[in-house]
N, C-alpha and C. Protein backbone atom coordinates (compact mmCIF):
# COMPACT_ATOMS: atom_id res chain seq x y z
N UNK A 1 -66.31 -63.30 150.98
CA UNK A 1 -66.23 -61.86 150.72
C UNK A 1 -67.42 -61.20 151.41
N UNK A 2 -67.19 -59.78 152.22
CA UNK A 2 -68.06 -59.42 152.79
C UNK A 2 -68.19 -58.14 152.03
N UNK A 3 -69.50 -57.67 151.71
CA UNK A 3 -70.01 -56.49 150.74
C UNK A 3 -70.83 -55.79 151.82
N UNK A 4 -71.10 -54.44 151.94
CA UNK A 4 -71.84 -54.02 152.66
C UNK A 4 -71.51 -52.26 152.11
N UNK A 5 -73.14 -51.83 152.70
CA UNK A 5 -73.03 -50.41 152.28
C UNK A 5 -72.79 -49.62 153.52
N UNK A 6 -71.84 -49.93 154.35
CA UNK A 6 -71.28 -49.42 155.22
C UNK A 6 -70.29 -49.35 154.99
N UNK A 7 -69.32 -47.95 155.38
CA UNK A 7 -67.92 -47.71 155.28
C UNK A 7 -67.06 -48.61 156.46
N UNK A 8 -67.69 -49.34 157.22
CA UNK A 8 -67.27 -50.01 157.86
C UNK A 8 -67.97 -51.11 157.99
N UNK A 9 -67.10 -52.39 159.16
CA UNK A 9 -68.01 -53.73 158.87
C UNK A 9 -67.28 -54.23 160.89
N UNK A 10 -68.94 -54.12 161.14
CA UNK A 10 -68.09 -54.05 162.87
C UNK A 10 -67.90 -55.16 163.31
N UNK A 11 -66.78 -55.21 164.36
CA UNK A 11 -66.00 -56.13 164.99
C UNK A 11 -64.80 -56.71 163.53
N UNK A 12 -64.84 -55.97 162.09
CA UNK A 12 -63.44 -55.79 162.04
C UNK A 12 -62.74 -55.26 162.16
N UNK A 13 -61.53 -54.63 161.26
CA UNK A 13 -60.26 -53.75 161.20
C UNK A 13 -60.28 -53.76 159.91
N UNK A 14 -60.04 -53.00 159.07
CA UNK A 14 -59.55 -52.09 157.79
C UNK A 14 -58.37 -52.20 158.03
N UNK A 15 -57.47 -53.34 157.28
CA UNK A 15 -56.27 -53.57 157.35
C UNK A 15 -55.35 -52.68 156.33
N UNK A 16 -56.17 -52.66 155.17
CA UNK A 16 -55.89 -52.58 153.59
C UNK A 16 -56.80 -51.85 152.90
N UNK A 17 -56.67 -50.94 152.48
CA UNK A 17 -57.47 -50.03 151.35
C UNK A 17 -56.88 -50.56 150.01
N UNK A 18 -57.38 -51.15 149.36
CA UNK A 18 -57.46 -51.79 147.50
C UNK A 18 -57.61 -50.50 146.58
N UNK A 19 -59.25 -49.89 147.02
CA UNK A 19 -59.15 -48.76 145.88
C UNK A 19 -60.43 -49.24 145.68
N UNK A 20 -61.35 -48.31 144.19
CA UNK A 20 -62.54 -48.41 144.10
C UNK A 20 -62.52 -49.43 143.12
N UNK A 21 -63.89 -50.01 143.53
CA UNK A 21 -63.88 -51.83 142.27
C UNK A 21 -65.86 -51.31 141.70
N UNK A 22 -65.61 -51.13 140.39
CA UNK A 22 -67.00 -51.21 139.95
C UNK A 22 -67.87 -52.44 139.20
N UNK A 23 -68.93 -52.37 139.13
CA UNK A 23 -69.87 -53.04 138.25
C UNK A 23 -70.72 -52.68 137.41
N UNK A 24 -70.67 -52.89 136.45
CA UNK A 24 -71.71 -52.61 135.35
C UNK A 24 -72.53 -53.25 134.74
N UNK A 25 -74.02 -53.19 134.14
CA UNK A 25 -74.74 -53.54 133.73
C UNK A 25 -75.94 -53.47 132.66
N UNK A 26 -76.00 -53.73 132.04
CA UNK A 26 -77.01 -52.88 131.24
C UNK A 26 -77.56 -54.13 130.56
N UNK A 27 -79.06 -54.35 130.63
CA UNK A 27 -79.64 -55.18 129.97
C UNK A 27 -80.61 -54.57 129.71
N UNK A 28 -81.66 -55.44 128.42
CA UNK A 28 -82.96 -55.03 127.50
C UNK A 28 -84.10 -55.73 128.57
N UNK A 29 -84.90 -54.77 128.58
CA UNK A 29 -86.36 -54.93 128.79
C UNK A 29 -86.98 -55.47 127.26
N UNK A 30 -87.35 -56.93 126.63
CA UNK A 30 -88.13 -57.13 125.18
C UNK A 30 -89.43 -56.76 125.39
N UNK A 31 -89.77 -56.66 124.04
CA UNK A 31 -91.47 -56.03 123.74
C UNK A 31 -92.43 -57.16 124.65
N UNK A 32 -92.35 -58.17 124.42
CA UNK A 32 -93.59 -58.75 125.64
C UNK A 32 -93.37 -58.18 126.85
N UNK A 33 -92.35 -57.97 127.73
CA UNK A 33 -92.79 -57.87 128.83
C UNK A 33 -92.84 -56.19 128.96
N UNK A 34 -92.67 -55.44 127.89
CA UNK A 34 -92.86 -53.89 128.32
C UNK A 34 -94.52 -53.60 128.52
N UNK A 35 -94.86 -54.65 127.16
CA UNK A 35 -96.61 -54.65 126.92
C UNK A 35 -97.48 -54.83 128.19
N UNK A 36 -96.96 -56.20 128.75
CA UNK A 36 -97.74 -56.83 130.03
C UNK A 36 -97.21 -55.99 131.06
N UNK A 37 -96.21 -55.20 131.16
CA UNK A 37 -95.81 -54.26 132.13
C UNK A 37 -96.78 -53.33 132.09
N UNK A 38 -96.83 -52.91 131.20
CA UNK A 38 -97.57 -51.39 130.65
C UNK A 38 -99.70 -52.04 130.96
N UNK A 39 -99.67 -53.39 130.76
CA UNK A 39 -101.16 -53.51 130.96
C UNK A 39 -101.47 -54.03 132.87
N UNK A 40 -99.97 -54.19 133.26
CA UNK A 40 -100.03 -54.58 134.64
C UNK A 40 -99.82 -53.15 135.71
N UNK A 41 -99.81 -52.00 134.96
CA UNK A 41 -99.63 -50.38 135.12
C UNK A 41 -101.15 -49.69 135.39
N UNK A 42 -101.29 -50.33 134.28
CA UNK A 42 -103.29 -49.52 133.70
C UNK A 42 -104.02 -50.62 135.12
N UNK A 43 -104.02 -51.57 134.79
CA UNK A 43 -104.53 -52.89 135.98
C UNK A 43 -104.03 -52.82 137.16
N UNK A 44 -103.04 -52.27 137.72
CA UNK A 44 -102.38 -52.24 139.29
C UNK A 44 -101.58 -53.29 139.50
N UNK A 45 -101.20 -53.49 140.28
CA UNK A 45 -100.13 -54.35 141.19
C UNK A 45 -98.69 -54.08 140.58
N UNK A 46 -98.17 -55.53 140.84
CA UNK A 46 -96.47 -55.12 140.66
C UNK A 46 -96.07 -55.69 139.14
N UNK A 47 -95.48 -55.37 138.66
CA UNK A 47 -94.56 -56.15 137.49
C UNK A 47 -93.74 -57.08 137.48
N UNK A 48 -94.11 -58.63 138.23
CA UNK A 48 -93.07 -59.51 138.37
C UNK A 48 -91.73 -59.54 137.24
N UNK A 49 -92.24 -59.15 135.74
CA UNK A 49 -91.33 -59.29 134.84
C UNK A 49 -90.19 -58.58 134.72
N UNK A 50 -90.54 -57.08 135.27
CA UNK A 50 -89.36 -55.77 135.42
C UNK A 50 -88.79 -56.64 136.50
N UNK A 51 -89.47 -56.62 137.94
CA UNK A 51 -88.74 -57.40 139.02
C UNK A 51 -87.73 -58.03 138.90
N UNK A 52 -87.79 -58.91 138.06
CA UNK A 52 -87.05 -60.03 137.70
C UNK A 52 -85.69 -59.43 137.25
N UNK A 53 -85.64 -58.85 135.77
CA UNK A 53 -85.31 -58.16 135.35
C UNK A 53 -84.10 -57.07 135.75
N UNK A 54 -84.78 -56.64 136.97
CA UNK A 54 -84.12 -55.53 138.07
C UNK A 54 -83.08 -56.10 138.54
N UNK A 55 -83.67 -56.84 139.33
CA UNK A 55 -82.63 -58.21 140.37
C UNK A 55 -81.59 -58.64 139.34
N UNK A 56 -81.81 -59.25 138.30
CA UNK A 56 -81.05 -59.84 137.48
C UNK A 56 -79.61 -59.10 137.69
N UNK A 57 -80.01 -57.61 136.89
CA UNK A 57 -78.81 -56.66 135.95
C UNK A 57 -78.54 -56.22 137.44
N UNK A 58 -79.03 -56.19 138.71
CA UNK A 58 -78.15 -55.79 140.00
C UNK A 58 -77.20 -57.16 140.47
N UNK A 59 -77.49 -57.98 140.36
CA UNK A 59 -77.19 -59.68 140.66
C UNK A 59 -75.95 -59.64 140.18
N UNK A 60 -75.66 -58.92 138.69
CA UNK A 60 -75.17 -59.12 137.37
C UNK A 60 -73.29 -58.23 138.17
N UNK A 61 -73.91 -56.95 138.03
CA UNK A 61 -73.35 -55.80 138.46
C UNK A 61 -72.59 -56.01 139.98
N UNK A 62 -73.07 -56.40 141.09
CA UNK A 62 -72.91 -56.96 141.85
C UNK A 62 -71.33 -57.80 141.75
N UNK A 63 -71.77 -58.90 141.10
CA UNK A 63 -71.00 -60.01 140.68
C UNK A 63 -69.67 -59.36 140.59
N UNK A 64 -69.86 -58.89 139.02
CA UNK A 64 -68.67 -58.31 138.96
C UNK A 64 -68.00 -56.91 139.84
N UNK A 65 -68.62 -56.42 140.50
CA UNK A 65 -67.42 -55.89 141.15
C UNK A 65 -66.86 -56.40 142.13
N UNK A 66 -67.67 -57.65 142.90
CA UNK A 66 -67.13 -58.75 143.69
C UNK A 66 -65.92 -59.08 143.10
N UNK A 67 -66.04 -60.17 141.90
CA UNK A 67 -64.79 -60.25 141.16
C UNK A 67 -63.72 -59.21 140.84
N UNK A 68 -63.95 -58.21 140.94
CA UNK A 68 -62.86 -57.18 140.54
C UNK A 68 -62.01 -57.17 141.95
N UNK A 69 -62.61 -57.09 143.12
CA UNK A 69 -62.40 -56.95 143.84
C UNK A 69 -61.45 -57.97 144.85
N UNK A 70 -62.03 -59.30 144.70
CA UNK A 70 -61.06 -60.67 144.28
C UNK A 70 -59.52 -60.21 143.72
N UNK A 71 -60.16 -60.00 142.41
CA UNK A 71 -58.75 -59.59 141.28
C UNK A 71 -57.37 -59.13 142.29
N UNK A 72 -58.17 -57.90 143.30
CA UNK A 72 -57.04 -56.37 144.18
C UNK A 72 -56.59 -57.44 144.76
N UNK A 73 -57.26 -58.44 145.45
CA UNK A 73 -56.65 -58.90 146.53
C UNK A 73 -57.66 -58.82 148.15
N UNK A 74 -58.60 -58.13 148.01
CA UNK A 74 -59.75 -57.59 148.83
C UNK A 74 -60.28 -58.73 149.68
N UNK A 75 -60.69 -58.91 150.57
CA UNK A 75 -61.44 -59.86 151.10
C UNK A 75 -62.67 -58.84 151.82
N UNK A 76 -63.14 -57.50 150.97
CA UNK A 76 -64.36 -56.87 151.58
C UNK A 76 -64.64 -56.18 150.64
N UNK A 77 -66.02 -55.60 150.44
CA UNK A 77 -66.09 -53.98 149.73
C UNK A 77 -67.15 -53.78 150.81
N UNK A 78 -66.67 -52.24 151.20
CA UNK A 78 -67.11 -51.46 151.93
C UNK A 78 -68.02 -50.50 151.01
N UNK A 79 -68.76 -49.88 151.52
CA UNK A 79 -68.89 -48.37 151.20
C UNK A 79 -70.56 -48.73 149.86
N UNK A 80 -71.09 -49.56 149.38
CA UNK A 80 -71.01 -49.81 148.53
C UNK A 80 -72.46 -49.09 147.98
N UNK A 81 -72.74 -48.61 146.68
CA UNK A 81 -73.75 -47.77 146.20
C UNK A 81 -73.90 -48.59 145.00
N UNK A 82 -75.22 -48.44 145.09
CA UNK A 82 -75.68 -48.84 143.77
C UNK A 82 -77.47 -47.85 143.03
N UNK A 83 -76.64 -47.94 141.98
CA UNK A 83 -77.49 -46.61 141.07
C UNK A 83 -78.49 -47.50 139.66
N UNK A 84 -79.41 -46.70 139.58
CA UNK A 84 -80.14 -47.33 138.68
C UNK A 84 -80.65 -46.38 137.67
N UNK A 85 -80.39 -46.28 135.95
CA UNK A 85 -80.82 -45.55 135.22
C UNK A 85 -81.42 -46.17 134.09
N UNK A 86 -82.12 -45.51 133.39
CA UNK A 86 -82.66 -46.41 132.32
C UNK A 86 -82.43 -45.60 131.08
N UNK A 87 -81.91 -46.35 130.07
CA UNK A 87 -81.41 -45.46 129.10
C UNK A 87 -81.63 -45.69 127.59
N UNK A 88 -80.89 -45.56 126.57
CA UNK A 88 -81.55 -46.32 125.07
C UNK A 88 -82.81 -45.52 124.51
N UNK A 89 -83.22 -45.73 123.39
CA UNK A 89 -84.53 -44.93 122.75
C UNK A 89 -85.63 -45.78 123.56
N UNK A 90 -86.86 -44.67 123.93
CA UNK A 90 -87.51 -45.11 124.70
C UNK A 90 -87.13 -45.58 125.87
N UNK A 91 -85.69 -45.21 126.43
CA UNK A 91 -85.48 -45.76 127.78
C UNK A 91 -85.80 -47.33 127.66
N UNK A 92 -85.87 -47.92 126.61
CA UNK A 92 -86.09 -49.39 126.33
C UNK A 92 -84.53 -50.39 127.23
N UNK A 93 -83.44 -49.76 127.75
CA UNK A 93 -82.41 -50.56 128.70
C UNK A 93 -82.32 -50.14 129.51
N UNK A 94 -81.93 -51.22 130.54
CA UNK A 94 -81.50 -50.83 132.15
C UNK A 94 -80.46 -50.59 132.62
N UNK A 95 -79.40 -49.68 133.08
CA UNK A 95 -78.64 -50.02 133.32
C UNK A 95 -78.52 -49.97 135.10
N UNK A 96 -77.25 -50.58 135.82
CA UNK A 96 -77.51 -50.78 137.17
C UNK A 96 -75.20 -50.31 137.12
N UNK A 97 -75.18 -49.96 137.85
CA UNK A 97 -73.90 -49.47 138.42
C UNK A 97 -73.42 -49.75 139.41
N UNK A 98 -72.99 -50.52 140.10
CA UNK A 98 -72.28 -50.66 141.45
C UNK A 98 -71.18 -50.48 141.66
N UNK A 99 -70.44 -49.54 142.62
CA UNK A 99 -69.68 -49.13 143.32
C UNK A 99 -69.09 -48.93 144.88
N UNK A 100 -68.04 -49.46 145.38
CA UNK A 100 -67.36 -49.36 146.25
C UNK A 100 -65.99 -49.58 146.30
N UNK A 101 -65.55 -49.90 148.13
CA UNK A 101 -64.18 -49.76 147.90
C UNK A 101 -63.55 -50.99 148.49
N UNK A 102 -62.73 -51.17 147.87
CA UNK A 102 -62.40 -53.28 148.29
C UNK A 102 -61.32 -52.72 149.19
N UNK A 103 -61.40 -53.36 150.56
CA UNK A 103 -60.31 -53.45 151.26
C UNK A 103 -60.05 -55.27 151.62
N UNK A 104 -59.02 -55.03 152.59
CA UNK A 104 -58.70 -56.25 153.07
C UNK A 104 -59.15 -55.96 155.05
N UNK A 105 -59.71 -56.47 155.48
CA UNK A 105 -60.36 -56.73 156.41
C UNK A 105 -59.68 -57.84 157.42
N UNK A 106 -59.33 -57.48 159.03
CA UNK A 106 -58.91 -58.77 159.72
C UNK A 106 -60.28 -59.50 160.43
């Protein structure tokens, strides 16, 4: 399966338009790593733990709209966006959204 955030994918053909295939995601940030986030904030550098975290619930999201996309019959998703919000009290979850459009590709 070829994924790409291009409406196109060169040196193929767009044989088949499927339709739009999404992914969803939403996972918890727990209290240790908001703490060591929040003291790796005040201290500088990066937050390997959000990192992780990030990748994961996109990995996650990802996945499944691959599989959805399987499901149509698709052997591509074109077009493809992916959004990131954080939501829950305190914005304490992640969520990650992916979207595009599964075609069939020669």
């Amino acid at each position: 399966m070829i994924l790409s955030t291009t409406p196109t994918i060169e040196g193929h053909t767009i044989r088949e338009y499927k339709g739009v295939v999404t992914g969803e995601t939403i996972i918890g940030a727990n209290f240790v790593k908001d703490f060591f986030a929040g003291i790796r904030d005040v201290v500088g550098g990066r937050s390997g733990s959000y990192e992780r975290v990030l990748r994961e619930a996109k990995d996650t999201s990802m996945q499944e709209m691959l599989d959805r996309a399987k499901e149509m019959g698709a052997n591509a998703v074109v077009g493809i966006d992916i959004d990131y919000e954080t939501i829950g009290a305190n914005n304490s979850m992640l969520m990650v959204a992916t979207s595009g459009t599964a075609v069939v590709i020669l």
